[in-house]
Protein backbone atom coordinates (compact mmCIF):
# COMPACT_ATOMS: atom_id res chain seq x y z
CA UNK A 1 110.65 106.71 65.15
CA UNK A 2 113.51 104.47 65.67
CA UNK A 3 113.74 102.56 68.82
CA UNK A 4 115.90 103.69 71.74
CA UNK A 5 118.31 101.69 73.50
CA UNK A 6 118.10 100.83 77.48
CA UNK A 7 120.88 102.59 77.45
CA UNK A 8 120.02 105.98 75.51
CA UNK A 9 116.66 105.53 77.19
CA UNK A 10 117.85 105.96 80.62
CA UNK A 11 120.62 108.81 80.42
CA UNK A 12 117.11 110.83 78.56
CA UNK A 13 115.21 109.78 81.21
CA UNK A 14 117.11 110.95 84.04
CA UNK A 15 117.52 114.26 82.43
CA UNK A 16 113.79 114.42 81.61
CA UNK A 17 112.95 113.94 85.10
CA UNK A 18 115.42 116.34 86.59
CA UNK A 19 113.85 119.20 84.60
CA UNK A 20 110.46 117.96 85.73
CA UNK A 21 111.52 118.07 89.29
CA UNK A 22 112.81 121.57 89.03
CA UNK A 23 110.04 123.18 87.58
CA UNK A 24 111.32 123.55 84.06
CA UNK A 25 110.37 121.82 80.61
CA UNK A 26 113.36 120.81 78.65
CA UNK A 27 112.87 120.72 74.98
CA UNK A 28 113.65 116.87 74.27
CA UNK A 29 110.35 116.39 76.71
CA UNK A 30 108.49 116.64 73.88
CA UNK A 31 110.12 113.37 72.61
CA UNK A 32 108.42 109.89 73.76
CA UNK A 33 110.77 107.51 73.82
CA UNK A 34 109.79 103.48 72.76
CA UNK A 35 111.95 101.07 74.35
CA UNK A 36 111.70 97.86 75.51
CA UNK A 37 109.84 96.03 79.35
CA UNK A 38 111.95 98.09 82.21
CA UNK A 39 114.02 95.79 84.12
CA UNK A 40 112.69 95.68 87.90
CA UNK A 41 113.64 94.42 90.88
CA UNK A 42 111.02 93.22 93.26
CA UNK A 43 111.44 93.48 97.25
CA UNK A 44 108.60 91.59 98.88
CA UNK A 45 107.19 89.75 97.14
CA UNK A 46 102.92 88.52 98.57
CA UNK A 47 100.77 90.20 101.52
CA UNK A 48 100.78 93.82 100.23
CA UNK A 49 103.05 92.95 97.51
CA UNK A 50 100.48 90.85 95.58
CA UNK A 51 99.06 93.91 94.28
CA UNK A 52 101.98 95.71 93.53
CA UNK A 53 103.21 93.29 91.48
CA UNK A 54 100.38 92.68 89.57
CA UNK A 55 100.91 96.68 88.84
CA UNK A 56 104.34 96.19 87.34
CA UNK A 57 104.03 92.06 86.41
CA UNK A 58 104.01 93.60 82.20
CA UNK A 59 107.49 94.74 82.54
CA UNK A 60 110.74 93.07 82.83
CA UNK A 61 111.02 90.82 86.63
CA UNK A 62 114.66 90.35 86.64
CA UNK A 63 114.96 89.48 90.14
CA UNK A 64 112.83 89.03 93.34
CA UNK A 65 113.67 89.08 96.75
CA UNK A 66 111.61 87.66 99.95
CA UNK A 67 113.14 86.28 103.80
CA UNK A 68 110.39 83.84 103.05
CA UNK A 69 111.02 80.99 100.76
CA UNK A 70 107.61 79.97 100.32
CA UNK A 71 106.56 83.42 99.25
CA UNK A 72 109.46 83.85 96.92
CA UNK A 73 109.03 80.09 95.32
CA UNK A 74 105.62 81.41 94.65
CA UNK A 75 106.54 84.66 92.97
CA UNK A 76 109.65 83.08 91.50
CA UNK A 77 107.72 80.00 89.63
CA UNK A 78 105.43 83.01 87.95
CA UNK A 79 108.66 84.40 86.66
CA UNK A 80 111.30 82.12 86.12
CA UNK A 81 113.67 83.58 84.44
CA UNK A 82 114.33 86.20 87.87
CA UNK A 83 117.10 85.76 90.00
CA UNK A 84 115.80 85.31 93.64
CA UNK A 85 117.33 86.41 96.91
CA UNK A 86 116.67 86.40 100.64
CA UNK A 87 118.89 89.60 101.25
CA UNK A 88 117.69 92.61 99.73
CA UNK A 89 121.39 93.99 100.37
CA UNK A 90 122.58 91.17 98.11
CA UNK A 91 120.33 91.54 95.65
CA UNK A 92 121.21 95.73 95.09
CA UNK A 93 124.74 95.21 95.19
CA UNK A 94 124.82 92.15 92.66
CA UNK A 95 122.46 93.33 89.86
CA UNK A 96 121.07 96.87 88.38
CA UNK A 97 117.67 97.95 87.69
CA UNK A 98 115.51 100.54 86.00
CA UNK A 99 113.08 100.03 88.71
CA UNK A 100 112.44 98.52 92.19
CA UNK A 101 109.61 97.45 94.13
CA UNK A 102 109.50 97.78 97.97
CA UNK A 103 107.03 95.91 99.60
CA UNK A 104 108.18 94.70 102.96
CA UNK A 105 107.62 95.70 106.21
CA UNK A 106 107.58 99.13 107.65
CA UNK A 107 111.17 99.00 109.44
CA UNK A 108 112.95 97.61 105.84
CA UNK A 109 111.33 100.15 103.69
CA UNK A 110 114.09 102.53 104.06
CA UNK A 111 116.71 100.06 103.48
CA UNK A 112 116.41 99.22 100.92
CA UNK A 113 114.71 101.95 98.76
CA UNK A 114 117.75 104.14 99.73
CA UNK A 115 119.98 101.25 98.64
CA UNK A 116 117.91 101.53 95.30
CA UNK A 117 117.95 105.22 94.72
CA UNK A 118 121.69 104.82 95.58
CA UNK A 119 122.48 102.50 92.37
CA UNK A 120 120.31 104.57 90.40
CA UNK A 121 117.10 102.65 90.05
CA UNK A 122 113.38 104.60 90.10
CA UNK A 123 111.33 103.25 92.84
CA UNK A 124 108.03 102.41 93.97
CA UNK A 125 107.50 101.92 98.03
CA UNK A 126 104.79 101.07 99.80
CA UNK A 127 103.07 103.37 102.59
CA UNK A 128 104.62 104.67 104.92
CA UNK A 129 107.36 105.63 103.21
CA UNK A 130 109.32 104.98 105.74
CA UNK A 131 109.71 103.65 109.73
CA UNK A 132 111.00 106.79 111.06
CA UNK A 133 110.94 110.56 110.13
CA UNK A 134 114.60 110.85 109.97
CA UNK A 135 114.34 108.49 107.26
CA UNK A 136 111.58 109.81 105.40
CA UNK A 137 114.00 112.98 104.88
CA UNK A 138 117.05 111.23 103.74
CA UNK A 139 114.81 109.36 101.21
CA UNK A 140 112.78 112.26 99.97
CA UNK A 141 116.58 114.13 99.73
CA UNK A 142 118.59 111.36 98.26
CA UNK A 143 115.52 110.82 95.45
CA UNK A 144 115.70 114.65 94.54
CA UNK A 145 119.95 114.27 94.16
CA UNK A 146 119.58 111.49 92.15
CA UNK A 147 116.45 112.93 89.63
CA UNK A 148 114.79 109.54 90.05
CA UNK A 149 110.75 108.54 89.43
CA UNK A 150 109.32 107.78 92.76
CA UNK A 151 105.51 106.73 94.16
CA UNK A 152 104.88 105.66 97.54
CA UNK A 153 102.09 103.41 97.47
CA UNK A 154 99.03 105.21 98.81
CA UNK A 155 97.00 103.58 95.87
CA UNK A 156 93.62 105.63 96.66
CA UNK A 157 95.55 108.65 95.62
CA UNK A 158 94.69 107.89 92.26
CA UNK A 159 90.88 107.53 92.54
CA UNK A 160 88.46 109.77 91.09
CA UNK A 161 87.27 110.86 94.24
CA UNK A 162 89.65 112.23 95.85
CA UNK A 163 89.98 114.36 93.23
CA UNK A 164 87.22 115.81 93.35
CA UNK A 165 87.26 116.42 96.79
CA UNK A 166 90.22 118.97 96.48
CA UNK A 167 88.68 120.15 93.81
CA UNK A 168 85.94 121.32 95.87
CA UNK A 169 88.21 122.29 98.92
CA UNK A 170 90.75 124.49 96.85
CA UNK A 171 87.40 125.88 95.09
CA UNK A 172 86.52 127.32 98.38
CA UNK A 173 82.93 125.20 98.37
CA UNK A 174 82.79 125.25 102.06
CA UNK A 175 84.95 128.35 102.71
CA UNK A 176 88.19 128.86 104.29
CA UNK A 177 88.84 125.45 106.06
CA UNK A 178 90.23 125.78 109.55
CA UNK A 179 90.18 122.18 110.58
CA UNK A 180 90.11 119.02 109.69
CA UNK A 181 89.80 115.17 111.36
CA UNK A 182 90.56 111.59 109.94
CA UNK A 183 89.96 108.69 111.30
CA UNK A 184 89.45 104.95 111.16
CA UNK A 185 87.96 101.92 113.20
CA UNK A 186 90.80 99.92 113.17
CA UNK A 187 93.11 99.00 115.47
CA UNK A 188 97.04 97.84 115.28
CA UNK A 189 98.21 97.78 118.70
CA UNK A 190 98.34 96.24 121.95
CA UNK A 191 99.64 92.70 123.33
CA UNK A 192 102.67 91.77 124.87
CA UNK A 193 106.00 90.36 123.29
CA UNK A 194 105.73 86.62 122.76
CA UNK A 195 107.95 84.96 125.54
CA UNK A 196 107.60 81.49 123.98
CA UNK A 197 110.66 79.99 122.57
CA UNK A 198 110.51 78.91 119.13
CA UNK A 199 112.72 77.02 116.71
CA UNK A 200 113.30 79.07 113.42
CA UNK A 201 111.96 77.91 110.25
CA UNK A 202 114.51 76.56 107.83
CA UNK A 203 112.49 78.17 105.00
CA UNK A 204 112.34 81.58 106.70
CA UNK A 205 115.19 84.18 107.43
CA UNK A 206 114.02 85.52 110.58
CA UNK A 207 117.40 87.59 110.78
CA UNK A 208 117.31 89.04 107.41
CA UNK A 209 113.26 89.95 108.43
CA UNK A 210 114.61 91.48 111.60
CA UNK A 211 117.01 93.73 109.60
CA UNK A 212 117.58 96.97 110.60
CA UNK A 213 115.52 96.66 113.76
CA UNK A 214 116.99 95.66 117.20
CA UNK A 215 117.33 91.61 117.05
CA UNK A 216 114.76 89.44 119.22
CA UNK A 217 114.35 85.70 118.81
CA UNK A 218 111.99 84.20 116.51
CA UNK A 219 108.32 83.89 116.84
CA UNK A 220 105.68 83.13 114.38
CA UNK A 221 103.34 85.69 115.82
CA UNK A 222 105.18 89.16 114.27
CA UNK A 223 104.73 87.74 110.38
CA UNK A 224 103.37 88.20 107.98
CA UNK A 225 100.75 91.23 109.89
CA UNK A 226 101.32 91.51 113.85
CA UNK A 227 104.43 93.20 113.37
CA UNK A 228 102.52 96.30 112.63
CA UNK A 229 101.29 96.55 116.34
CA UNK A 230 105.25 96.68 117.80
CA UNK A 231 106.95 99.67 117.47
CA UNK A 232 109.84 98.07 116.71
CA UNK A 233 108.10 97.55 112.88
CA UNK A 234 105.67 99.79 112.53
CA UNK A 235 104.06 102.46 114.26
CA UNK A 236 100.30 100.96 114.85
CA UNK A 237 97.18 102.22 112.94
CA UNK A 238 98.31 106.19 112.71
CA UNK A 239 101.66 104.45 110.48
CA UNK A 240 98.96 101.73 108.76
CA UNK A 241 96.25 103.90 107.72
CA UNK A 242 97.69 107.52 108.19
CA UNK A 243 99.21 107.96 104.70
CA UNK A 244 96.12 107.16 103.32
CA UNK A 245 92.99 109.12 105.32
CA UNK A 246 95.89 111.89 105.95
CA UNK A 247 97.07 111.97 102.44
CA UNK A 248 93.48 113.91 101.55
CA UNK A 249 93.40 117.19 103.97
CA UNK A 250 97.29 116.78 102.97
CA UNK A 251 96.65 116.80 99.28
CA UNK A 252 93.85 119.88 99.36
CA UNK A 253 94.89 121.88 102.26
CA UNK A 254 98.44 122.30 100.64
CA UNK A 255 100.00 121.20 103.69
CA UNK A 256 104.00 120.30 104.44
CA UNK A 257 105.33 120.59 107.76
CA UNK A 258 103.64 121.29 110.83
CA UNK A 259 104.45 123.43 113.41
CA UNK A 260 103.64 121.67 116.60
CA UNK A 261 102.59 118.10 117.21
CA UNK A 262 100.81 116.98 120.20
CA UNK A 263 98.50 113.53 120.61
CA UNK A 264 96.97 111.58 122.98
CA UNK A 265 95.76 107.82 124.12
CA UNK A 266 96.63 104.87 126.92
CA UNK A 267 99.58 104.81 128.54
CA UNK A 268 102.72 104.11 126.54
CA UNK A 269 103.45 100.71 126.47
CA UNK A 270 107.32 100.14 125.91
CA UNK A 271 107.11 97.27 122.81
CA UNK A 272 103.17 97.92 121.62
CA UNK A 273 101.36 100.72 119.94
CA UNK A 274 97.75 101.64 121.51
CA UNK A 275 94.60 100.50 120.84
CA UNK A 276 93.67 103.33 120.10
CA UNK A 277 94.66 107.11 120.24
CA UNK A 278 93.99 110.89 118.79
CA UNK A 279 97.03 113.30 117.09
CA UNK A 280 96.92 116.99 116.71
CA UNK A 281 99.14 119.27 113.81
CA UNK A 282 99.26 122.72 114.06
CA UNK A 283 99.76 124.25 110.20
CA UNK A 284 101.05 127.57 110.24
CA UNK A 285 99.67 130.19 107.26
CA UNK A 286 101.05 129.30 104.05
CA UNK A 287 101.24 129.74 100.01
CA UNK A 288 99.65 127.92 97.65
CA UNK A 289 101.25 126.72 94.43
CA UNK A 290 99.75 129.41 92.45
CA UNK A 291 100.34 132.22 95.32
CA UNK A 292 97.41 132.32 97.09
CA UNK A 293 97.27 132.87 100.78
CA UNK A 294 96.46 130.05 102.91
CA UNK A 295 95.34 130.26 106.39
CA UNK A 296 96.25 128.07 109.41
CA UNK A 297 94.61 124.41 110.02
CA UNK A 298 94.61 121.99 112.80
CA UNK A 299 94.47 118.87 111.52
CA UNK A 300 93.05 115.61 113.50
CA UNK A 301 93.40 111.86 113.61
CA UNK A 302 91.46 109.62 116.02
CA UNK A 303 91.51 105.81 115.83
CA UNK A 304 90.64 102.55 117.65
CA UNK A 305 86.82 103.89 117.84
CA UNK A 306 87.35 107.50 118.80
CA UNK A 307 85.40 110.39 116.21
CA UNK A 308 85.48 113.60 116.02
CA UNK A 309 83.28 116.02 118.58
CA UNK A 310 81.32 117.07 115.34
CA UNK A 311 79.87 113.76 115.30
CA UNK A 312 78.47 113.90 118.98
CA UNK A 313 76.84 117.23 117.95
CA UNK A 314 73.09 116.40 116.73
CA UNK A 315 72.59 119.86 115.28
CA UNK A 316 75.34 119.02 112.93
CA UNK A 317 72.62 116.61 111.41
CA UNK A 318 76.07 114.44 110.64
CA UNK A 319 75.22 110.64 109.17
CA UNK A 320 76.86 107.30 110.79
CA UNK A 321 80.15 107.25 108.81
CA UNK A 322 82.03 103.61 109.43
CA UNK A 323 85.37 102.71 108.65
CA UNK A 324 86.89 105.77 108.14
CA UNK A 325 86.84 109.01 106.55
CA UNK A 326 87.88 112.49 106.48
CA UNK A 327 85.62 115.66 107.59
CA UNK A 328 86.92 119.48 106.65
CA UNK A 329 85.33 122.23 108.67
CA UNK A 330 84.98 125.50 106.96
CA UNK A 331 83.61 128.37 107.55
CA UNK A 332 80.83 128.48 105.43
CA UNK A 333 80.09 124.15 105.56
CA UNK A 334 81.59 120.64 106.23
CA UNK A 335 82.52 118.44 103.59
CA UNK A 336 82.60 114.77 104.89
CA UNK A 337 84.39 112.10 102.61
CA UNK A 338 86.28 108.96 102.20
CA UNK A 339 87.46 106.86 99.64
CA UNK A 340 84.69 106.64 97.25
CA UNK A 341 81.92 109.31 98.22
CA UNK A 342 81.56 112.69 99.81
CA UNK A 343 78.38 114.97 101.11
CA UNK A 344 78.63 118.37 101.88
CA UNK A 345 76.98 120.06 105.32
CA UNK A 346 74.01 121.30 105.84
CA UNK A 347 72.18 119.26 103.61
CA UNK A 348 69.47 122.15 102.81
CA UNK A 349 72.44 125.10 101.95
CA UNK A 350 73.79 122.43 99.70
CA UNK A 351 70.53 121.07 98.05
CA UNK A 352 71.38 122.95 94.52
CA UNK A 353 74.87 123.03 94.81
CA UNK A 354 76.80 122.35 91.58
CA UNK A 355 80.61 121.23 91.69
CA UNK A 356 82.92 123.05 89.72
CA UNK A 357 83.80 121.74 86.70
CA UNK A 358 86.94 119.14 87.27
CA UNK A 359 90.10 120.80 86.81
CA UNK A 360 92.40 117.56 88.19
CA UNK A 361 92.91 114.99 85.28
CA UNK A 362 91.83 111.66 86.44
CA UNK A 363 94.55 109.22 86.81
CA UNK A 364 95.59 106.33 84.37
CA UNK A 365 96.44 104.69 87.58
CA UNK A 366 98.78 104.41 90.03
CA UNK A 367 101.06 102.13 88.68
CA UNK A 368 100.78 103.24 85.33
CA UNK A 369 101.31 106.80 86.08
CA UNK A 370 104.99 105.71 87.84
CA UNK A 371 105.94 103.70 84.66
CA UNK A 372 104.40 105.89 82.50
CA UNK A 373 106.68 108.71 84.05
CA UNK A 374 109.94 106.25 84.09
CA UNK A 375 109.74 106.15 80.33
CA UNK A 376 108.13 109.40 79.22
CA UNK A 377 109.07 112.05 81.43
CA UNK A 378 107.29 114.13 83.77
CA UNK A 379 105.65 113.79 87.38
CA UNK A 380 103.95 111.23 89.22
CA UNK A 381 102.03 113.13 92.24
CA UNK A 382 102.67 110.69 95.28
CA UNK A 383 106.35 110.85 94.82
CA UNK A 384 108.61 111.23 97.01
CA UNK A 385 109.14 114.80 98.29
CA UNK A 386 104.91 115.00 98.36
CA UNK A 387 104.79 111.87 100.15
CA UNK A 388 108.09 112.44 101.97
CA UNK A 389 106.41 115.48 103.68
CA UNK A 390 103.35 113.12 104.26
CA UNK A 391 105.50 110.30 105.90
CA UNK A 392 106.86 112.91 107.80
CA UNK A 393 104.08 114.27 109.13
CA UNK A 394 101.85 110.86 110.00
CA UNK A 395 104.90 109.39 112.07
CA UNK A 396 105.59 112.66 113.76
CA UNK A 397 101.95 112.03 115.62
CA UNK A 398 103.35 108.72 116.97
CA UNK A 399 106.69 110.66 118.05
CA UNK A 400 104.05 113.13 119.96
CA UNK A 401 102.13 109.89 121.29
CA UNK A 402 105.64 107.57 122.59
CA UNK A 403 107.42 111.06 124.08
CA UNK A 404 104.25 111.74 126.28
CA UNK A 405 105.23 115.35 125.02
CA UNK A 406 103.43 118.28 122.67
CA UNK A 407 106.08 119.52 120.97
CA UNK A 408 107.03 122.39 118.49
CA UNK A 409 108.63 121.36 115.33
CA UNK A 410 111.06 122.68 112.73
CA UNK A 411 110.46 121.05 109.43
CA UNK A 412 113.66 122.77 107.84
CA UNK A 413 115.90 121.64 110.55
CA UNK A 414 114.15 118.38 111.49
CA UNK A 415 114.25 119.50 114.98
CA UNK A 416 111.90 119.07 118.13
CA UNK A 417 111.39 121.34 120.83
CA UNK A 418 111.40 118.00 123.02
CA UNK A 419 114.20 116.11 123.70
CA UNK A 420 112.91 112.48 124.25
CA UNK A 421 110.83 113.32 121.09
CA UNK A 422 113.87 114.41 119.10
CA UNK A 423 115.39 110.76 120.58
CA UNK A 424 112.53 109.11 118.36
CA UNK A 425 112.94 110.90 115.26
CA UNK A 426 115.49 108.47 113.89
CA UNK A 427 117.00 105.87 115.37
CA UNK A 428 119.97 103.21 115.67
CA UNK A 429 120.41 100.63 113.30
CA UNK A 430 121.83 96.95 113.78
CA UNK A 431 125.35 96.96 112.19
CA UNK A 432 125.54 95.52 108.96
CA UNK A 433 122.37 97.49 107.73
CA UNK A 434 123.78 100.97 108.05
CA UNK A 435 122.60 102.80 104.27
């Protein structure tokens, strides 16, 4: 076959993926296009970054961009031919990509992946998808208008295990599932706002870090990982770890948007997510993909050292389960995982139990799978309206949590039954970063 262009490469690809999205098969998928490294664009560039670049380090860097020049000399002297930059906004309105990379903090993930999706480019973001659940929409929307590849970076999706976990779920293993809890041991919050004065590094752009967010003065405590604590940044341990531990009941249970949202923890502190803290969705009956009838699930987080009541329960016979993990409830069994392992409850009703026979292809990774889908056609399965949905749902538990308020929600309309909680799905942006 004769090699494509860039050029004939992408106008294919963008109609390959469109029919993908939609549901249909165009003939000319059957084609698999050879072309040359994709050109991508890396935002962030070390912390969380290091990995993803390593994912994407065989294509084409053209151009990196960091607030931190010590990062970004780093990344830059490993490929020196990109172009590097200190303002993402600069660097999307100056040059054009197949690809980008976002790997920055929580409250600059939507600028500049929309900015991306807006020149075109297929993108790869980090988890959460986004800061706020307004956000999370207009990405998951604007990626569907413009046909473009998209993974969010919940990396685990990929394993083997999980897999076979929904595998097992869908299979009806433990019967109809009615609940179902995640947690973890961590713990992102608490703390004050530093009050010491500090001068700003000449190597660092602490205004280009502060972005989007409301501006405060400088402090060395917020980077490169405290951040995640303030809500101004991030949303604490249920925005760290939610897309992940969630991303499982999410995946199996065939969920999308709940219909009430309540949680729990400490008092709200103004600038700090808690130290710990419990969430509650309410899933209404639903379809699956292939028409079956689904019925309705709570589904549970708990951080900061809390479990769930199954665990307290010694009849349950459940193990010690650190870290985190995930635990369905069904009506006929429990089936307690996490990233690499999973048992199934009671022990003796499960003693001969064989799995079905795995009908979920195992993944050629992550990474892979996005590039592989950039080039070739077809679907990656953490993209954006899957883990749009997702987003949506983990940061709607810290809406719950900061309005003090259960609330009923209307996915379609992106609508809360509670005012203040309504006031926290989006919110105001500094001028200059408006997308």
């Amino acid at each position: 076959m004769p090699r494509a262009t860039r050029r004939q490469f992408l106008s294919a690809s963008g109609a390959l993926v469109g029919g993908f999205l939609l549901g249909t098969r165009p003939a000319m998928a059957r084609t698999r296009w050879s072309i040359e490294k994709l050109e991508i664009g890396l935002i962030g560039t070390a912390n969380r970054a290091t990995a993803n670049i390593h994912g994407v380090a065989a294509e084409n860097i053209t151009a990196i961009c960091d607030v931190d020049d010590g990062y970004l000399d780093a990344v830059g002297a490993r490929f020196g031919e990109a172009r590097r930059f200190n303002d993402l906004r600069e660097m999307l309105s100056e040059m054009k990509f197949d690809a980008v990379v976002v790997s920055t903090a929580d409250h600059t993930h939507a600028a500049g992946t929309l900015r991306a999706l807006q020149q075109g480019a297929h993108v790869y973001c980090e988890k959460p998808l986004t800061h706020t659940v307004a956000e999370a929409r207009a990405v998951a929307e604007l990626a569907r208008a413009k046909k473009a590849v998209t993974q969010m970076g919940t990396q685990i999706h990929a394993g083997a295990n999980y897999r076979r976990v929904v595998e097992l779920i869908r299979s009806g293993a433990i019967g109809k599932v009615r609940e179902a809890h995640c947690w973890v041991g961590k713990a992102w919050g608490g703390g004050e706002r530093p009050t010491e004065l500090q001068a700003e590094p000449a190597d660092f752009q602490h205004d280009l870090w502060i972005g989007p967010a409301p501006y405060r003065p400088y402090h060395d405590f917020y980077h490169p990982a405290q951040w995640r604590r303030f809500w101004d940044f991030g949303n604490g341990t249920l925005g760290d770890m939610g897309c992940h531990h969630l991303d499982l009941p999410f995946w199996a249970l065939e969920l999308r948007h709940p219909v009430r949202v309540s949680a729990e923890g400490p008092p709200v502190h103004p600038e700090t997510a808690p130290t710990s803290m419990s969430a509650r969705w309410e899933f209404p009956a639903r379809k699956a993909a292939d028409g079956r009838e689904l019925n309705p699930v709570v589904l549970h987080w708990h951080d900061g050292g809390r479990l769930p009541a199954q665990f307290s329960d010694e009849k349950l016979g459940l193990p010690k389960w650190g870290g985190g993990g995930t635990l369905f409830v069904g009506d006929e069994g429990m089936l307690l995982a996490d990233y690499g392992r999973y048992l199934l409850f009671p022990e003796q009703k499960f003693a001969d139990f064989e799995a079905p026979e795995p009908t979920i292809p195992n993944s050629v990774g992550h990474y892979r799978e996005w590039l592989d889908a950039i080039r070739n056609g077809g679907a990656t399965t953490c993209n954006f309206d899957y883990s749009g949905a997702l987003t949506e749902t983990v940061l709607l538990g810290c809406v719950a949590y900061r309005s003090g308020e259960a609330f009923d929600w209307d996915g379609a309309a992106l609508k809360a039954s509670s005012a203040q909680a309504q006031k926290l799905i989006a919110r105001e942006v500094r001028e200059g970063w408006e997308v």
